[in-house]
C-alpha atoms as a PDB file:
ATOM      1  CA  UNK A   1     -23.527 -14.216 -15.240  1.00  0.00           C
ATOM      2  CA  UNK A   2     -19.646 -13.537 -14.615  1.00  0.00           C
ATOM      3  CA  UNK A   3     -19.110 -13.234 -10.704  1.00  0.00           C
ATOM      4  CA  UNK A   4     -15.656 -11.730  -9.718  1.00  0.00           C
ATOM      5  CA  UNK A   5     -13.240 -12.232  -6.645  1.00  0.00           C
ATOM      6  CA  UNK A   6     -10.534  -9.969  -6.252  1.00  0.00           C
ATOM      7  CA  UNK A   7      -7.407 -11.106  -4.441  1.00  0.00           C
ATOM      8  CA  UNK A   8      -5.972  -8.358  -2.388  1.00  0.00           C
ATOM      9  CA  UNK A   9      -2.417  -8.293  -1.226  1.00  0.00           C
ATOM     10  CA  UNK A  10      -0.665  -7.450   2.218  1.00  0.00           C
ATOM     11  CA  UNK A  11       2.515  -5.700   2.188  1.00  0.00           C
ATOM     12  CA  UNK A  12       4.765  -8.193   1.534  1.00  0.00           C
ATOM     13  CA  UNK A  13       2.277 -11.020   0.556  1.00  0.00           C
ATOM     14  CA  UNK A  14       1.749 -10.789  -3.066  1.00  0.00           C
ATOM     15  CA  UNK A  15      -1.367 -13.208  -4.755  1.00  0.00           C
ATOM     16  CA  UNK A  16       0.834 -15.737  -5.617  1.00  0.00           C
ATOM     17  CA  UNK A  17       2.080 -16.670  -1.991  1.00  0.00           C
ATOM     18  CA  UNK A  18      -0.059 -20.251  -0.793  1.00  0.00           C
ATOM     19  CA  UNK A  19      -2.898 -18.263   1.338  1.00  0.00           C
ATOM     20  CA  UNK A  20      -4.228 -15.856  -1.713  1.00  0.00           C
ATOM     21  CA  UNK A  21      -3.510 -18.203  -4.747  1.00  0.00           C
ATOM     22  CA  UNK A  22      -5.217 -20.947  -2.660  1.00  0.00           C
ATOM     23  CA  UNK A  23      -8.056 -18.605  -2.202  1.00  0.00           C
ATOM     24  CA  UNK A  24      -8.010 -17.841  -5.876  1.00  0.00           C
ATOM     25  CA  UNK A  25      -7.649 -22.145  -6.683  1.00  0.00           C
ATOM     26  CA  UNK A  26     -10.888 -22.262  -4.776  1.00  0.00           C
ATOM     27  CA  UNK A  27     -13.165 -19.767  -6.446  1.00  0.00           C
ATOM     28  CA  UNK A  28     -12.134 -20.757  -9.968  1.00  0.00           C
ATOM     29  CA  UNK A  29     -12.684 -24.424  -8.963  1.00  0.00           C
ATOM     30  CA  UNK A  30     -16.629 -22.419  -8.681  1.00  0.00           C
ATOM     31  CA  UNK A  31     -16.735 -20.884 -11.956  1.00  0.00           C
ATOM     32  CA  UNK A  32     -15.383 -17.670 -10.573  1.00  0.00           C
ATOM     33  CA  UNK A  33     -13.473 -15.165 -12.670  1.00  0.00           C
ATOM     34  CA  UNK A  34     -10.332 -14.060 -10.539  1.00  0.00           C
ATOM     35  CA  UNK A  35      -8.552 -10.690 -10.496  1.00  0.00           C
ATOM     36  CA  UNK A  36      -5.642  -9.678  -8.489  1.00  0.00           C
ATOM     37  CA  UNK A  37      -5.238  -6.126  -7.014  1.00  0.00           C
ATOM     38  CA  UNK A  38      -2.208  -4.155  -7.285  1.00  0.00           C
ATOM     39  CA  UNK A  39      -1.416  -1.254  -5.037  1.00  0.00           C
ATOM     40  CA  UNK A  40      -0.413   1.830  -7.368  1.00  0.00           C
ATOM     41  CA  UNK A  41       1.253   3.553  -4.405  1.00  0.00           C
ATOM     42  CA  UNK A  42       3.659   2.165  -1.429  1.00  0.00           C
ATOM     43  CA  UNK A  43       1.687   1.523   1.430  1.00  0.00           C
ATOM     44  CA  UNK A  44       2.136   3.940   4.608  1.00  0.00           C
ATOM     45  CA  UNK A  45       5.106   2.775   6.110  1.00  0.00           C
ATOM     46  CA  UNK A  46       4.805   2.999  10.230  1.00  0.00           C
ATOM     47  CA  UNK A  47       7.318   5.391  11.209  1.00  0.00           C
ATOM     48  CA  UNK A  48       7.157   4.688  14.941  1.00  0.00           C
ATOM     49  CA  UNK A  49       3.524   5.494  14.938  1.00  0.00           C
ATOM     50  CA  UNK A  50       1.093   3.637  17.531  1.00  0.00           C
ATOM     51  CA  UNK A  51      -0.719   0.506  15.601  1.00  0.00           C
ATOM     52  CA  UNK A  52      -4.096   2.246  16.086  1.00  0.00           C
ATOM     53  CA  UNK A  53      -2.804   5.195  14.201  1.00  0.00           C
ATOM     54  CA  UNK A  54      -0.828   3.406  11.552  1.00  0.00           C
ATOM     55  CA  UNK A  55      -3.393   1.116  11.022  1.00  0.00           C
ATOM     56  CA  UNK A  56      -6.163   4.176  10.515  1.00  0.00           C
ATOM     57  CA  UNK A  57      -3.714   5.438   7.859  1.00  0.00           C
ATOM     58  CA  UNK A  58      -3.855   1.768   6.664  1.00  0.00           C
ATOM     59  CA  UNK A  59      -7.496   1.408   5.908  1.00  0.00           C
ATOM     60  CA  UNK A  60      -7.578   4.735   4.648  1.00  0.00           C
ATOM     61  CA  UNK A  61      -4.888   3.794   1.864  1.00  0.00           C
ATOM     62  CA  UNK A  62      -7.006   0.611   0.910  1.00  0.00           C
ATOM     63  CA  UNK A  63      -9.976   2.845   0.722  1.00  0.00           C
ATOM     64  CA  UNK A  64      -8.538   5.393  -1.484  1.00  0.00           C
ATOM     65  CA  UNK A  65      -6.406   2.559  -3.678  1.00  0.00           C
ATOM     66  CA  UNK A  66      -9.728   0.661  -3.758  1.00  0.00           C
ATOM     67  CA  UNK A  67     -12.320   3.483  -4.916  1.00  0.00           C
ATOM     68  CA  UNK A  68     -11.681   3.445  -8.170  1.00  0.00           C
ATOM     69  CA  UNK A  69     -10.704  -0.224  -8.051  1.00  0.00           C
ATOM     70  CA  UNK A  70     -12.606  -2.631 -10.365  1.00  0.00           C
ATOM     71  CA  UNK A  71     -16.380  -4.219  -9.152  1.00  0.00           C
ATOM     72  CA  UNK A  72     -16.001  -7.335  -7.693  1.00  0.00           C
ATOM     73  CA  UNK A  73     -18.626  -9.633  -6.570  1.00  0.00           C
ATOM     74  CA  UNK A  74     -16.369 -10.871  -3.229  1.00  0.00           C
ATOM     75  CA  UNK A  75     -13.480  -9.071  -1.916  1.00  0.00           C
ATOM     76  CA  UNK A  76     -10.000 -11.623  -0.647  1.00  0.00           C
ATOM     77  CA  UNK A  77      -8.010  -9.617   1.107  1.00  0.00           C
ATOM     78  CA  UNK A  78      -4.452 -10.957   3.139  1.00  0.00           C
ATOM     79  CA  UNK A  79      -3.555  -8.750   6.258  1.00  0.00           C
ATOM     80  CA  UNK A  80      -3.171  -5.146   4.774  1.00  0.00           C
ATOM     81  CA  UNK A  81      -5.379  -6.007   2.243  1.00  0.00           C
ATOM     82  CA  UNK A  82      -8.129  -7.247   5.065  1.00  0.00           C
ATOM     83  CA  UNK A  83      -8.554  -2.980   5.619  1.00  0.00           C
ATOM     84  CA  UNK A  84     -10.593  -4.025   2.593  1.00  0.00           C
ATOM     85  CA  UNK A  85     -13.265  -4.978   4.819  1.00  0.00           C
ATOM     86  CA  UNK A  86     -14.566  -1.193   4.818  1.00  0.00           C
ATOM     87  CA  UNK A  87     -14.901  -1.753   1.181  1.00  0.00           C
ATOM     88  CA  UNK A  88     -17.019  -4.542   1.437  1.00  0.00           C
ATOM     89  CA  UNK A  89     -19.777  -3.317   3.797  1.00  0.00           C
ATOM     90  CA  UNK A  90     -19.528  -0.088   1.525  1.00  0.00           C
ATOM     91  CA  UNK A  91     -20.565  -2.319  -1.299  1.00  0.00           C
ATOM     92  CA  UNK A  92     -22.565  -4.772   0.019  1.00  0.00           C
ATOM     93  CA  UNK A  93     -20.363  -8.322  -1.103  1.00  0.00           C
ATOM     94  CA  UNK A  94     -18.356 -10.984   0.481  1.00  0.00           C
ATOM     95  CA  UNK A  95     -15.069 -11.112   2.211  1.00  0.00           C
ATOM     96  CA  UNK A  96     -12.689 -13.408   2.881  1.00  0.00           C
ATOM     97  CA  UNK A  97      -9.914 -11.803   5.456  1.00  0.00           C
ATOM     98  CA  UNK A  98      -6.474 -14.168   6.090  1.00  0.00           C
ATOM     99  CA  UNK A  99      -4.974 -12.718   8.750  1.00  0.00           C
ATOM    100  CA  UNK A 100      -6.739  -9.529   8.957  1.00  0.00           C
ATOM    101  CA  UNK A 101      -5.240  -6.984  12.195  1.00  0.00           C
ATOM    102  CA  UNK A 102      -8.033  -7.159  14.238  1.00  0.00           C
ATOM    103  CA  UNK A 103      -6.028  -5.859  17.371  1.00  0.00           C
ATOM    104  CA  UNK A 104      -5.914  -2.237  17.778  1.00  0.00           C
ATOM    105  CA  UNK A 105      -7.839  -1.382  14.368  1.00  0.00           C
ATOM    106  CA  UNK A 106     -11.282  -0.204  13.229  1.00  0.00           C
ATOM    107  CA  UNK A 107     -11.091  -3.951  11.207  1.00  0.00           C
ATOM    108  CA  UNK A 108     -13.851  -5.061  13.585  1.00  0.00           C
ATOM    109  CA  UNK A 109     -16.248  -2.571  13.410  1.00  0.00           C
ATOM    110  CA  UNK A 110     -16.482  -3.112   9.681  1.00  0.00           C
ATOM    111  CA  UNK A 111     -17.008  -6.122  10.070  1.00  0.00           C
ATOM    112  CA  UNK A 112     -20.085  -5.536  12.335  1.00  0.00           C
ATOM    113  CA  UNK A 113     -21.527  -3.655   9.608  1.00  0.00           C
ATOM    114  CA  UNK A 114     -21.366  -6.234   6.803  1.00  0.00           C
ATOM    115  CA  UNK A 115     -24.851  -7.280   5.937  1.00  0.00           C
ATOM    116  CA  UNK A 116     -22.894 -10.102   3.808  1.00  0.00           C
ATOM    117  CA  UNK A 117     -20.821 -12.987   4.964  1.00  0.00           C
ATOM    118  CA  UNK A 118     -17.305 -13.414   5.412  1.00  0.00           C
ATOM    119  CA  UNK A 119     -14.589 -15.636   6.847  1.00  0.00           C
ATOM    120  CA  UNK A 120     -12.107 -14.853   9.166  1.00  0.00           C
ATOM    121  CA  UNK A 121      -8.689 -17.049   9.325  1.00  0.00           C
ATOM    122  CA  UNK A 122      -6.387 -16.212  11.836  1.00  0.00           C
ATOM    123  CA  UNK A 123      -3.956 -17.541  14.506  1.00  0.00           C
ATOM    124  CA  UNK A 124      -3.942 -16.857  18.518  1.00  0.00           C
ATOM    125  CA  UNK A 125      -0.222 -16.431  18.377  1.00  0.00           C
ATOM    126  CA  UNK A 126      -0.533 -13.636  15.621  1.00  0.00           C
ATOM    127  CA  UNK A 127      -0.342 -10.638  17.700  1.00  0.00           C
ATOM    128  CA  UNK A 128      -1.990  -8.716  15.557  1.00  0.00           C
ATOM    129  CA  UNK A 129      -4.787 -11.570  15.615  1.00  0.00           C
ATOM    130  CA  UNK A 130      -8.084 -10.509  17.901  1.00  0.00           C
ATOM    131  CA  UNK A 131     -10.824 -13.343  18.282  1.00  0.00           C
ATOM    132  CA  UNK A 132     -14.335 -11.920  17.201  1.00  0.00           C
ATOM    133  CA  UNK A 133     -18.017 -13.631  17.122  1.00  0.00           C
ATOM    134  CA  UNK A 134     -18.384 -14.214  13.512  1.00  0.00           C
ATOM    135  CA  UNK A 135     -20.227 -16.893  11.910  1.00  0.00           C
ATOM    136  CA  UNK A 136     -17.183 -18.308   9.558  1.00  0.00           C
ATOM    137  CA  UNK A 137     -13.830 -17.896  11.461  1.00  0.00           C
ATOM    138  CA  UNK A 138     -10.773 -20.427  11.356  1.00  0.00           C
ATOM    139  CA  UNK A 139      -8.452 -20.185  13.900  1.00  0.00           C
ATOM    140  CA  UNK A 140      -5.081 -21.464  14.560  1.00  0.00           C
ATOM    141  CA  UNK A 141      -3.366 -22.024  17.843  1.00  0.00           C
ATOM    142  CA  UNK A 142       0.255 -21.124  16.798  1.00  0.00           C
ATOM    143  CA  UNK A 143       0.386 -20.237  13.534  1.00  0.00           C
ATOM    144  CA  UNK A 144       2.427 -16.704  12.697  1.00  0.00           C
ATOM    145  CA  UNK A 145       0.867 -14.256  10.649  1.00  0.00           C
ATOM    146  CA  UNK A 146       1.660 -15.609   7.437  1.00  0.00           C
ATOM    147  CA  UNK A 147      -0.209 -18.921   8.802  1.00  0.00           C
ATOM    148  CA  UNK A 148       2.847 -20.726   9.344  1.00  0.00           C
ATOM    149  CA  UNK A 149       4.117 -23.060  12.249  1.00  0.00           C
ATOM    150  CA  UNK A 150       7.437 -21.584  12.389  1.00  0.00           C
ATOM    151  CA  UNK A 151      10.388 -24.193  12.439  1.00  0.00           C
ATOM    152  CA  UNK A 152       7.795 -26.727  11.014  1.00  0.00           C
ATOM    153  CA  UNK A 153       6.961 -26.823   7.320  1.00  0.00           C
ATOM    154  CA  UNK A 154       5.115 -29.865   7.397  1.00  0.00           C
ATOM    155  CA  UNK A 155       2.687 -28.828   9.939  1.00  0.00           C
ATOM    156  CA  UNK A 156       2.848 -25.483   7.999  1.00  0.00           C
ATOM    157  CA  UNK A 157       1.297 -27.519   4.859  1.00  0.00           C
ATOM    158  CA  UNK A 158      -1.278 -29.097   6.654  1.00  0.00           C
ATOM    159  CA  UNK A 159      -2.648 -25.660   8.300  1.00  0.00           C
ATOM    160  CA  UNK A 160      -2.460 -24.465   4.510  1.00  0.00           C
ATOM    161  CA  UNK A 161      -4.650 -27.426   3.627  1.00  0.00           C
ATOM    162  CA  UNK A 162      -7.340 -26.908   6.466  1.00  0.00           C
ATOM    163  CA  UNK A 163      -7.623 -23.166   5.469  1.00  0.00           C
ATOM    164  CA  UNK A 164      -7.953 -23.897   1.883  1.00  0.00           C
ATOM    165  CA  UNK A 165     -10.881 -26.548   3.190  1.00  0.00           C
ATOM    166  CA  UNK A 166     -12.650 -23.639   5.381  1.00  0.00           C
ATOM    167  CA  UNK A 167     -12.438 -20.994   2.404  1.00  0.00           C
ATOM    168  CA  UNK A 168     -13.677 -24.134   0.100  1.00  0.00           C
ATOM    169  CA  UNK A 169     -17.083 -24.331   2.552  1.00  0.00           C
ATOM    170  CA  UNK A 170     -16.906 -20.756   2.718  1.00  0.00           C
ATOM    171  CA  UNK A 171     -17.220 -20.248  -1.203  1.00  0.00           C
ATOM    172  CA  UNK A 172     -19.602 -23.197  -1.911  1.00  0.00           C
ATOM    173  CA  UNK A 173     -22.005 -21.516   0.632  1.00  0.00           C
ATOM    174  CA  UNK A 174     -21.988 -18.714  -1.991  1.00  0.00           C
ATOM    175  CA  UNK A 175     -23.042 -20.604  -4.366  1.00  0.00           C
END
């Protein structure tokens, strides 16, 4: 039986930046099919709204863009694309949420009603980052929100490795 991930983008970070097409690497390494999701309208732009209002228009654009979105057995989604989260409760699979706005959002009260595992990766010096309980959750100390050490590519590539090692445990636990 075919299972299906489906790598969802952030504004800016399509599924062939390092954190999504290392999440992708990972569950084809398991026999997964991968599909990447394209938005077919411009995400809401701010527009000197409050972050708990912007991001409520947020995570209703991933919920409309999503419901007619293909069936996917887990659900990858990077920042914007963690507003996803909604959609996996709603459909009872998976999720694995890089960098997901957990500050100021309704991101964490989806998550509490996930009957299904998912992993969290995040950074303490993300602002939008929030630490939650959660079973699976890799944090960084000073990682930006792309999961970068800023100024420090090397350290940079070995924070891409680790994170690519928690979604690896993350996936074969799926198994």
């Amino acid at each position: 039986m075919e299972r299906v991930a489906l790598l969802i983008p952030g504004v800016e970070y399509s599924a062939e930046r390092p954190l999504l097409h290392f999440a992708g690497a990972v569950f084809r390494s398991y026999g997964w099919t991968v599909h990447e999701f394209r938005w077919s309208a411009r995400p809401p732009q701010r527009d000197g709204q409050d972050f708990p209002a912007w991001f409520g228009r947020l995570r209703d654009f991933v919920g409309e863009q999503m419901s007619a979105g293909p069936d996917a057995d887990a659900l990858v989604g990077k920042s914007l694309g963690a507003f996803a989260a909604a959609v996996a409760a709603d459909r009872d699979v998976p999720g694995v949420w890089l960098t997901p706005p957990l500050r100021d959002s309704l991101l964490a009260d989806d998550l509490r009603r996930s009957a299904k595992p998912y992993l969290l990766v995040g950074s303490r010096a993300d602002p939008s980052w929030e630490p939650v309980e959660a079973r699976h959750v890799f944090e960084a100390a000073d990682a930006d929100h792309n999961m970068e050490v800023p100024g420090d590519p090397v350290r940079s590539a070995g924070l891409l490795r680790d994170v690519t090692a928690a979604m690896d445990a993350f996936v074969r636990d799926l198994q």
